[in-house]
Structure formats: structure tokens, C-alpha cells
C-alpha atoms as a PDB file:
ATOM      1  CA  UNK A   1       9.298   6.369 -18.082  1.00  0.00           C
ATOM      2  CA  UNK A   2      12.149   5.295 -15.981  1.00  0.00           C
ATOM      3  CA  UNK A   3      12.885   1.569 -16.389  1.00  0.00           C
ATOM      4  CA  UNK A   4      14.072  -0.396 -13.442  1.00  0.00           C
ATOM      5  CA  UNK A   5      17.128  -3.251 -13.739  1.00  0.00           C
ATOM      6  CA  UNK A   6      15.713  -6.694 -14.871  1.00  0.00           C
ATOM      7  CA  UNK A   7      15.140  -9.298 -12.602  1.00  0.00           C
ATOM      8  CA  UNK A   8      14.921 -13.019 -11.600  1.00  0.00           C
ATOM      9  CA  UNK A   9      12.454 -14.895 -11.184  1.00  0.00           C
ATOM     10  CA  UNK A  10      14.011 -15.676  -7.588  1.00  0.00           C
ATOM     11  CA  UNK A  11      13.899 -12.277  -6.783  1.00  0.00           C
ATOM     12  CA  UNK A  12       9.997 -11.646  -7.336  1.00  0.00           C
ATOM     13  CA  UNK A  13       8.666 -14.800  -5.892  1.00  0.00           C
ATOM     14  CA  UNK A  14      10.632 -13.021  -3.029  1.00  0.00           C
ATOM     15  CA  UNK A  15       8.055 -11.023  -2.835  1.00  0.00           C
ATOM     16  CA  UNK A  16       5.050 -11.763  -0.327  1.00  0.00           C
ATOM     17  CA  UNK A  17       2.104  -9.935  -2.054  1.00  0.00           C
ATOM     18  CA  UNK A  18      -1.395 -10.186   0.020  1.00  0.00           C
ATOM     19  CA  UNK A  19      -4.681  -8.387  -0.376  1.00  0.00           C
ATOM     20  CA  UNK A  20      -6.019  -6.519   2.920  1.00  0.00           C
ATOM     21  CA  UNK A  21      -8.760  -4.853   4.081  1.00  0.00           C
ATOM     22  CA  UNK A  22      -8.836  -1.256   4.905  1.00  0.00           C
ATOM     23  CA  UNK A  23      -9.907  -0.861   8.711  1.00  0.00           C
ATOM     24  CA  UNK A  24      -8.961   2.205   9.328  1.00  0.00           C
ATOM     25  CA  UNK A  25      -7.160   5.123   7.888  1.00  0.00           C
ATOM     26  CA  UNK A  26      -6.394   8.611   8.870  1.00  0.00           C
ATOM     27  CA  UNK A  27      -3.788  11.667   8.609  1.00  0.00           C
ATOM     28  CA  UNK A  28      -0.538  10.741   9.664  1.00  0.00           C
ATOM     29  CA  UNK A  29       0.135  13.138  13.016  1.00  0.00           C
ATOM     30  CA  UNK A  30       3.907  14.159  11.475  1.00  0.00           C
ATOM     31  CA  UNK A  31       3.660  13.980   7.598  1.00  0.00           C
ATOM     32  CA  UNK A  32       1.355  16.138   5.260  1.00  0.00           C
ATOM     33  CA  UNK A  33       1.548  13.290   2.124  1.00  0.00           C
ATOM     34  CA  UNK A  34       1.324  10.084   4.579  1.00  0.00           C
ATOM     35  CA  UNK A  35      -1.810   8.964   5.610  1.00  0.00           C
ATOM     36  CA  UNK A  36      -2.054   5.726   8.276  1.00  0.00           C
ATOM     37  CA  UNK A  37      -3.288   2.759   7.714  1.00  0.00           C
ATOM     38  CA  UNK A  38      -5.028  -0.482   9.531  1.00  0.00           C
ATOM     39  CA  UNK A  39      -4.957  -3.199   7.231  1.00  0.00           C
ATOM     40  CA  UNK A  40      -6.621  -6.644   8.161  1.00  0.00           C
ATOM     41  CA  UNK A  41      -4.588  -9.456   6.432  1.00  0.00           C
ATOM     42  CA  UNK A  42      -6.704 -12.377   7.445  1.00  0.00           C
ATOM     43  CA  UNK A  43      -4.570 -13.586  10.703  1.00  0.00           C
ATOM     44  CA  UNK A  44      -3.567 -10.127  11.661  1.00  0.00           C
ATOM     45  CA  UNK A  45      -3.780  -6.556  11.190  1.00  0.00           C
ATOM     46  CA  UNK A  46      -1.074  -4.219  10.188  1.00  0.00           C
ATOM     47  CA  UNK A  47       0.003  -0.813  10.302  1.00  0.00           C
ATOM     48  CA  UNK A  48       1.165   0.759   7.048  1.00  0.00           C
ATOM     49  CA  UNK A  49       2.312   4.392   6.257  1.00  0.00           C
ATOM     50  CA  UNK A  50       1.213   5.257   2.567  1.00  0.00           C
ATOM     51  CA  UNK A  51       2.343   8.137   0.758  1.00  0.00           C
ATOM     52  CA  UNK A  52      -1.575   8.894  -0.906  1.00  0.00           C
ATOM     53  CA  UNK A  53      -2.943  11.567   0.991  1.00  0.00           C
ATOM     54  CA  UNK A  54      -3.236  14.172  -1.500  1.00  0.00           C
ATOM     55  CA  UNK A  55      -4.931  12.107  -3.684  1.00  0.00           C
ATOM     56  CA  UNK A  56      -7.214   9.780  -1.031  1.00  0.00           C
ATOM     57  CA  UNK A  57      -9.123  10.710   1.236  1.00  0.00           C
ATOM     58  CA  UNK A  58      -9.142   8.105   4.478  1.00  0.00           C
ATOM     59  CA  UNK A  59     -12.686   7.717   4.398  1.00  0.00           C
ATOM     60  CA  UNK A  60     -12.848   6.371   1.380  1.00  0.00           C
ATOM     61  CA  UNK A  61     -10.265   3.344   1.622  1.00  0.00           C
ATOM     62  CA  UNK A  62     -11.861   2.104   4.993  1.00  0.00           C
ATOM     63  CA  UNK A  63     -13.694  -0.827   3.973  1.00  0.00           C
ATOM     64  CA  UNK A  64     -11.331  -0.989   0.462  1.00  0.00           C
ATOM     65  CA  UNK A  65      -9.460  -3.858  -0.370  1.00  0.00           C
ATOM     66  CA  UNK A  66      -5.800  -3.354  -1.242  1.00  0.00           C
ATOM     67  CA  UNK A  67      -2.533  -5.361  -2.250  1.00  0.00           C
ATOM     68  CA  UNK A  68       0.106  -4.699  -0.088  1.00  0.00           C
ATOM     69  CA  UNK A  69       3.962  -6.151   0.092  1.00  0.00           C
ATOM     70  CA  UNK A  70       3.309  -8.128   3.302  1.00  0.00           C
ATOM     71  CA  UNK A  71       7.171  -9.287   3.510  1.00  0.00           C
ATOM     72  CA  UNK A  72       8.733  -5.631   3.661  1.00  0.00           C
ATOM     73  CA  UNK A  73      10.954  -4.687   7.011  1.00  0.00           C
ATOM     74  CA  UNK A  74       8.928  -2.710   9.465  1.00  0.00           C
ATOM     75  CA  UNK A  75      10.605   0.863   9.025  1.00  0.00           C
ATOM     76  CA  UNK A  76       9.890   3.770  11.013  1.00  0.00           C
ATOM     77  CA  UNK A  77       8.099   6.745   9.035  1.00  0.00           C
ATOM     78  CA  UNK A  78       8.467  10.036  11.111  1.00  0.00           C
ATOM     79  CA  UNK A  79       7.616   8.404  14.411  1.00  0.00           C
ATOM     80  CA  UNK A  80       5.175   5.734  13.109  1.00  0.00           C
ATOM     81  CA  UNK A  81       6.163   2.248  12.348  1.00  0.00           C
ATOM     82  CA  UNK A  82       4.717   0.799   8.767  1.00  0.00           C
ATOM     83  CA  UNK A  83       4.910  -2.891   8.480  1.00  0.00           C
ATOM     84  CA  UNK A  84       4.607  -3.203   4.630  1.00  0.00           C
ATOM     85  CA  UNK A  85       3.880  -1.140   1.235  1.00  0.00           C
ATOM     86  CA  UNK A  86       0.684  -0.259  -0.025  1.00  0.00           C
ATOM     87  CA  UNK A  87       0.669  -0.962  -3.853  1.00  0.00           C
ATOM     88  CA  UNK A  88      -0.612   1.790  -6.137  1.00  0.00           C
ATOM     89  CA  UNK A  89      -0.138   3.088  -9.987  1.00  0.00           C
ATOM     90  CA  UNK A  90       1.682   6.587 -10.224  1.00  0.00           C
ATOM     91  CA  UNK A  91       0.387   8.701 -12.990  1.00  0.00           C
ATOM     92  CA  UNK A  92       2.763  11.470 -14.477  1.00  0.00           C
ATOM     93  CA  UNK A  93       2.087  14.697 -16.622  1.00  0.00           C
ATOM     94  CA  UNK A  94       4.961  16.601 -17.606  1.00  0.00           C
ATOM     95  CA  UNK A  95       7.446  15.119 -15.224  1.00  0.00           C
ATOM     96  CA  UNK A  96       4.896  15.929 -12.384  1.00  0.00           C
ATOM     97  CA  UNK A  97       2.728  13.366 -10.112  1.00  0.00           C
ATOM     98  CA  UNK A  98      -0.898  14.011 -11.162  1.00  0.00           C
ATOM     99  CA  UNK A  99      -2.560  11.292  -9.931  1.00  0.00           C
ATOM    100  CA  UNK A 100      -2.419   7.559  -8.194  1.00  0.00           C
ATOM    101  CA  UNK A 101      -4.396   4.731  -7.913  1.00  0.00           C
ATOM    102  CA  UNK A 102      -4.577   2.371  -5.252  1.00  0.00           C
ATOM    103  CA  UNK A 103      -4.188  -1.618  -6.593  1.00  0.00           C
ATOM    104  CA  UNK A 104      -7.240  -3.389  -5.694  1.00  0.00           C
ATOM    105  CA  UNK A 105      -8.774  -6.901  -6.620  1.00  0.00           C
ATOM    106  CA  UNK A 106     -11.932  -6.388  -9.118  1.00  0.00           C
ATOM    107  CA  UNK A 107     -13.825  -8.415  -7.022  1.00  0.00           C
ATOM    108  CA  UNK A 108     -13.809  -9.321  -2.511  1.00  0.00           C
ATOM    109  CA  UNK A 109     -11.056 -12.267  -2.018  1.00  0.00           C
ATOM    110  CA  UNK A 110     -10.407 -13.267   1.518  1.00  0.00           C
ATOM    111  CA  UNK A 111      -8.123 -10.938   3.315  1.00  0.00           C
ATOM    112  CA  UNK A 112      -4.620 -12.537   3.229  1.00  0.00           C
ATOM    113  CA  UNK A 113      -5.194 -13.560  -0.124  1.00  0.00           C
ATOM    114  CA  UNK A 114      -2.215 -14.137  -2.168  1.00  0.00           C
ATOM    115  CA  UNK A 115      -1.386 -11.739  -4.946  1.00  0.00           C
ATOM    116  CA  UNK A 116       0.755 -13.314  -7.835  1.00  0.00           C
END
């Protein structure tokens, strides 16, 4: 497992962690592992690029709650703008990506619920 460098505790509360609700999701039009996202944080809805598609299919995360990094720079993913990470567990087997897992709250919070 690769380890990443330590950090502060002023660098995570950086982080703006929020759960949202799936509103929509479908194949991104210019990637084969991205899918598109609508994610309702409470006072708005966002647009994020995820790199799940071969292991989620869109119609099940519409209606799924998710954590997402709320804070992250909008960045422009092969012609589509994503406004903030989807969180998710990576699973290896012999140095290969077998599986992930989308973070999600055991339990419906308000969307725009803080994560942390």
C-alpha cells in the first residue's frame, strides 16, 4: 500500500467535506471510465466528473448519498467541468484495481451535511 506524506492538522481541516445527493448521473460523452454527476449539496447542485464507471452503473447512484470534497478547484475533465471529488475506497488485487466503493453515510443526513 502506498503511504502518502504526513500531515497537519491545518492542512485537513482545509478540507471542505459535504455529503450530497445523487440527482443525476450518466456516461461522460468523451471518457470511457468517467461517468457525470449532479450532486445536490443542500444550497446548490454541482457537477462532478468521477472516475467509477466500470464499476457503477449511473442508475444506481441517482438517489445515493455521497461525500464529496466540496472545496476542490473546478477543473475541466475532457470538455466537462467537475466542481469537486467524489470520495470512494479503491480496492487492489495484485497491483490491479478490482473494485471501488463509493463513501456514503450509513444513514440520510441533510444534503450539505458536513463530513469530519
Amino acid at each position: 500500500m502506498d503511504t502518502k506524506p504526513t500531515i497537519q492538522i491545518d492542512d485537513f481541516v482545509k478540507l471542505d467535506l459535504r455529503v450530497g445527493t445523487v440527482t443525476a448521473a450518466e456516461a461522460h460523452p468523451n471518457a470511457d471510465r468517467l461517468l457525470k454527476l449532479q450532486v445536490d449539496l443542500g444550497d446548490h447542485q454541482r457537477q462532478i466528473c468521477a472516475g467509477i464507471r466500470q464499476f457503477c452503473e449511473p442508475d444506481q447512484l441517482v438517489g445515493k448519498q455521497v461525500v464529496v470534497v466540496a472545496n476542490l478547484a473546478p477543473r475541466k475533465i475532457r470538455g466537462e467541468e467537475s466542481n469537486g471529488m467524489l470520495m470512494a475506497a479503491s480496492a487492489m488485487q495484485d497491483d490491479e484495481l478490482a473494485d471501488v466503493v463509493v463513501l456514503s453515510p450509513t444513514k440520510p443526513v441533510p444534503p450539505g451535511s458536513s463530513v469530519g
